[in-house]
C-alpha atoms as a PDB file:
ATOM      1  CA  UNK A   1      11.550  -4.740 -14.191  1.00  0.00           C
ATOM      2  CA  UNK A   2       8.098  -5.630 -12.463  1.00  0.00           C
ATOM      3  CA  UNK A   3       5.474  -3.597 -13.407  1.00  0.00           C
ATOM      4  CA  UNK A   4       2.830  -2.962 -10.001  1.00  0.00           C
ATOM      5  CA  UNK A   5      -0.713  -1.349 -11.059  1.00  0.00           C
ATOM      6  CA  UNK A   6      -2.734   0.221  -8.237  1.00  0.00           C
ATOM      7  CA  UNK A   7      -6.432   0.657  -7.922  1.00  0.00           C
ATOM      8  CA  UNK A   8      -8.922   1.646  -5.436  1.00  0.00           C
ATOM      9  CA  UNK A   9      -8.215   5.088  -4.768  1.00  0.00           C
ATOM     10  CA  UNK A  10     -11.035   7.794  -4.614  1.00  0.00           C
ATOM     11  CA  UNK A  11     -12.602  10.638  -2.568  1.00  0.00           C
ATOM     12  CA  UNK A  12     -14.475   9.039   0.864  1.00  0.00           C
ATOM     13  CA  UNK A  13     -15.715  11.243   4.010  1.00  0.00           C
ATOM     14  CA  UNK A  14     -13.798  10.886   7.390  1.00  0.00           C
ATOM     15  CA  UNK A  15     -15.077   7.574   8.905  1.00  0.00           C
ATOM     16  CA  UNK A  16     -15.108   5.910   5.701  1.00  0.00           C
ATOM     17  CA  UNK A  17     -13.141   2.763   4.316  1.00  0.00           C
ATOM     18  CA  UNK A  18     -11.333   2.185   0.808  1.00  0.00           C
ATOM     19  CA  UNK A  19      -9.271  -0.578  -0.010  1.00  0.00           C
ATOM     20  CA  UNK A  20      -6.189  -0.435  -2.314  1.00  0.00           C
ATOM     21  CA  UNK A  21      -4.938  -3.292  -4.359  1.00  0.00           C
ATOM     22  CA  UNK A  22      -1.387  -3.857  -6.068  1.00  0.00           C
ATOM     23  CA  UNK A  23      -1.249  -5.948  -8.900  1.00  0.00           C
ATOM     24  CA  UNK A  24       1.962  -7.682  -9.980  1.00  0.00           C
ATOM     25  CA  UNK A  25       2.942  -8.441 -13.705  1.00  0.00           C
ATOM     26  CA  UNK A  26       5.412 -11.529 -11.810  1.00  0.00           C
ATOM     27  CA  UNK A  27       5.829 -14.985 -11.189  1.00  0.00           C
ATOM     28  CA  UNK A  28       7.741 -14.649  -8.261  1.00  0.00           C
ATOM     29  CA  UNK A  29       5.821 -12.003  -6.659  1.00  0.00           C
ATOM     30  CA  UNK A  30       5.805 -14.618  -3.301  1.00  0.00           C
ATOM     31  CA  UNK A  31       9.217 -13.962  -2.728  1.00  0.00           C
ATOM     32  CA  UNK A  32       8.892 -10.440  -2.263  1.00  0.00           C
ATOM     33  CA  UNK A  33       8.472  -7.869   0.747  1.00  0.00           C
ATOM     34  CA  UNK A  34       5.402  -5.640  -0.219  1.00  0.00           C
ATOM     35  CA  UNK A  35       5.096  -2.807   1.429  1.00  0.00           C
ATOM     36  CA  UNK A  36       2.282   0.517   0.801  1.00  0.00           C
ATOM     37  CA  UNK A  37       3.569   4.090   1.352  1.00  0.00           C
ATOM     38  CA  UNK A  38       2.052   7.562   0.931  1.00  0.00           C
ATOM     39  CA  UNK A  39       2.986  10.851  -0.005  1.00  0.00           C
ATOM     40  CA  UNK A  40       1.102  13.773   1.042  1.00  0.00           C
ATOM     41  CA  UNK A  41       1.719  17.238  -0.291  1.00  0.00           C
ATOM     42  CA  UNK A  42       4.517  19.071   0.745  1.00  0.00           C
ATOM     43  CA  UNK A  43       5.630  16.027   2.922  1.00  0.00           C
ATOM     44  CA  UNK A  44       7.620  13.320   2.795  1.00  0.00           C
ATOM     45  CA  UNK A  45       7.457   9.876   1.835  1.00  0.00           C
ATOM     46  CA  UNK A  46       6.252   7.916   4.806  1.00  0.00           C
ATOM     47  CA  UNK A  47       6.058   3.858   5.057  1.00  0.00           C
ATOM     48  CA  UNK A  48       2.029   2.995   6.123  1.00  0.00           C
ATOM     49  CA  UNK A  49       2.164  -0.664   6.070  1.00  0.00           C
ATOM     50  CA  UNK A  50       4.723  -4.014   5.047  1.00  0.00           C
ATOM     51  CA  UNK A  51       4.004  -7.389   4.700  1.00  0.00           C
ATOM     52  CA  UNK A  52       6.724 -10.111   4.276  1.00  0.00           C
ATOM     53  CA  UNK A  53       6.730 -13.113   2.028  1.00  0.00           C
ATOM     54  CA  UNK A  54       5.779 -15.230   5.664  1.00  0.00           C
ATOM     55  CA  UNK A  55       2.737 -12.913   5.746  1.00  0.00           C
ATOM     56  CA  UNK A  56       4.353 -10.646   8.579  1.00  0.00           C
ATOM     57  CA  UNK A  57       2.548  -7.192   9.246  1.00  0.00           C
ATOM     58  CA  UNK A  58       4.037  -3.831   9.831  1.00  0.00           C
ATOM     59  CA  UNK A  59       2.129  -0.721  10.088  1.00  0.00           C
ATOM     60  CA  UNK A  60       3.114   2.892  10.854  1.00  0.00           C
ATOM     61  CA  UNK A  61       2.273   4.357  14.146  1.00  0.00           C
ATOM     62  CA  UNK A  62      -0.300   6.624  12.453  1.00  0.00           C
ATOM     63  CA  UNK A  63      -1.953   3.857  10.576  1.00  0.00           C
ATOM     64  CA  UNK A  64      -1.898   1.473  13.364  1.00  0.00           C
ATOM     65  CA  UNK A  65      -5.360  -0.250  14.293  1.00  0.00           C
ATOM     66  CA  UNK A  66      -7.127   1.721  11.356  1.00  0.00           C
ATOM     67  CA  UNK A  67      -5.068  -0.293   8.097  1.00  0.00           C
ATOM     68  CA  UNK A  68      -4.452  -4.126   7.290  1.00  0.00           C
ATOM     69  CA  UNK A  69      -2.193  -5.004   4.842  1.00  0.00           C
ATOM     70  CA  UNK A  70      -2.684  -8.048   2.552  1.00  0.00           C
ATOM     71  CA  UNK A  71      -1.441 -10.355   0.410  1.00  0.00           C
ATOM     72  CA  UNK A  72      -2.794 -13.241  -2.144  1.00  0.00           C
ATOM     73  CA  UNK A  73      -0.194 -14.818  -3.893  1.00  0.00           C
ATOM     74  CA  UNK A  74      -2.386 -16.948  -5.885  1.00  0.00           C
ATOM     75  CA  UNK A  75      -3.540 -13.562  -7.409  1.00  0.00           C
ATOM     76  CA  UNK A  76       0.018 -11.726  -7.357  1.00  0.00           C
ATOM     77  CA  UNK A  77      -2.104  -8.970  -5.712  1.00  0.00           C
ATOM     78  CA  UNK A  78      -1.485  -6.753  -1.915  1.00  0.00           C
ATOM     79  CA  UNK A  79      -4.330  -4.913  -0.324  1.00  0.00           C
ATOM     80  CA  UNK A  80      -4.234  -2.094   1.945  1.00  0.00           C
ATOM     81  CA  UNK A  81      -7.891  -2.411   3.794  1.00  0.00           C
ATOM     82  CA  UNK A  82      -8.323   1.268   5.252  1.00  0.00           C
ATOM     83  CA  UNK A  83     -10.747   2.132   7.851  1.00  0.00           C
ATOM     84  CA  UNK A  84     -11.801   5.283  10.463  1.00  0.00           C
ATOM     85  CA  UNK A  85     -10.339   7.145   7.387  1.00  0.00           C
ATOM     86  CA  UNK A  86      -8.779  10.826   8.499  1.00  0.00           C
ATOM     87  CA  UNK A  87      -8.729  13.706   6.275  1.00  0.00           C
ATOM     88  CA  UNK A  88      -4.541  13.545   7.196  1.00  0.00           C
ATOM     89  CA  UNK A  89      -4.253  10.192   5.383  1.00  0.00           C
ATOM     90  CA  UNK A  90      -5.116  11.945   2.698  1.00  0.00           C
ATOM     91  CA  UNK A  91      -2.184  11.512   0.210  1.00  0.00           C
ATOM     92  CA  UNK A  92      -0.819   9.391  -2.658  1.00  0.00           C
ATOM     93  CA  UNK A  93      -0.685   5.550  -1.921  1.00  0.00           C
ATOM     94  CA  UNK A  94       1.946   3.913  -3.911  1.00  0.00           C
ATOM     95  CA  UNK A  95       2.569  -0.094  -3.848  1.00  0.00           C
ATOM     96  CA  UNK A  96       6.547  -0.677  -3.640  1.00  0.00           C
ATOM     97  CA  UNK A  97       8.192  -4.164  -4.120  1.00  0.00           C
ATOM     98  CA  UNK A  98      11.802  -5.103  -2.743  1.00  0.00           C
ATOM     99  CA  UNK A  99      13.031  -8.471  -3.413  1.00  0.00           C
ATOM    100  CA  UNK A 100      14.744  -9.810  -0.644  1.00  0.00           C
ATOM    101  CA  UNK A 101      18.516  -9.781   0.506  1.00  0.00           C
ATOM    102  CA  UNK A 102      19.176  -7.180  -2.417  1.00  0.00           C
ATOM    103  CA  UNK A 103      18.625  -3.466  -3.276  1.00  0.00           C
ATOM    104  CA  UNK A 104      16.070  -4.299  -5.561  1.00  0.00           C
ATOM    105  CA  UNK A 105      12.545  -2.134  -5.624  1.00  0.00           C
ATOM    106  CA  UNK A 106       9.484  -1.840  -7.658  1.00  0.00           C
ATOM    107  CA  UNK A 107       7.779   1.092  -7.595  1.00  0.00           C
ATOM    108  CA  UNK A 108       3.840   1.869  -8.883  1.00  0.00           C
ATOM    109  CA  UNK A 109       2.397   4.715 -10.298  1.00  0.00           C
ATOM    110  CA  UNK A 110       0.441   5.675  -7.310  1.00  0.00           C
ATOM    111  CA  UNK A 111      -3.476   6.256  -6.474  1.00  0.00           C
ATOM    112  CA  UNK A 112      -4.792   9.362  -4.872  1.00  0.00           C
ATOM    113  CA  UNK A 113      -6.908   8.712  -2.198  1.00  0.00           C
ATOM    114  CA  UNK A 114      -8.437  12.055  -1.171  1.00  0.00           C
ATOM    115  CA  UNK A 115     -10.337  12.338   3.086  1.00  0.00           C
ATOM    116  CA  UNK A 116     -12.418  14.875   2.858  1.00  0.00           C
ATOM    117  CA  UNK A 117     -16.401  16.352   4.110  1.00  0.00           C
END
């Protein structure tokens, strides 16, 4: 089991910028595909942004241009740098793990991160 602790989250006014980090209780957190997905009420899960071990980015077309996702693997840590924040990305952010070629995932807890004037 690898534990993944998330942090940043907080109220900011459309326009604004937060940035989320994921921290990972593992040695091998190199190895794996980290990826940052939301959850808004009454919706469903949605993928914002992935990031391989090779430091490949993907980003969700309503993300795109606004987020950058980010790894250090010196610190076991991924970032999700959000800017030209919308009150629609308001949601819960949660930092998810898979380890590659299985069906292995890590999920966090989750950080609200609440758009609003």
């Amino acid at each position: 089991q690898v534990q993944l602790v998330e942090s940043g989250g907080g109220w900011v006014q459309p326009g604004g910028s937060l940035r989320l980090s994921c921290a990972a209780a593992d040695n091998i957190f190199r190895q794996y595909i980290m990826e940052w997905h939301r959850q808004a009420p009454g919706k469903q899960r949605e993928l914002v942004a992935s990031i391989t071990a090779t430091g490949s980015e993907t980003y969700g077309d309503s993300v795109k241009g606004r987020f950058t996702i980010s790894r250090d693997n010196a610190k076991n840590t991924v970032y999700l740098r959000m800017s030209s924040l919308k009150p629609e990305d308001t949601a819960v952010y949660y930092c998810n793990a898979k380890v590659p070629s299985t069906s292995v995932d890590y999920w966090g807890q989750g950080t609200q991160v609440t758009v609003s004037s």
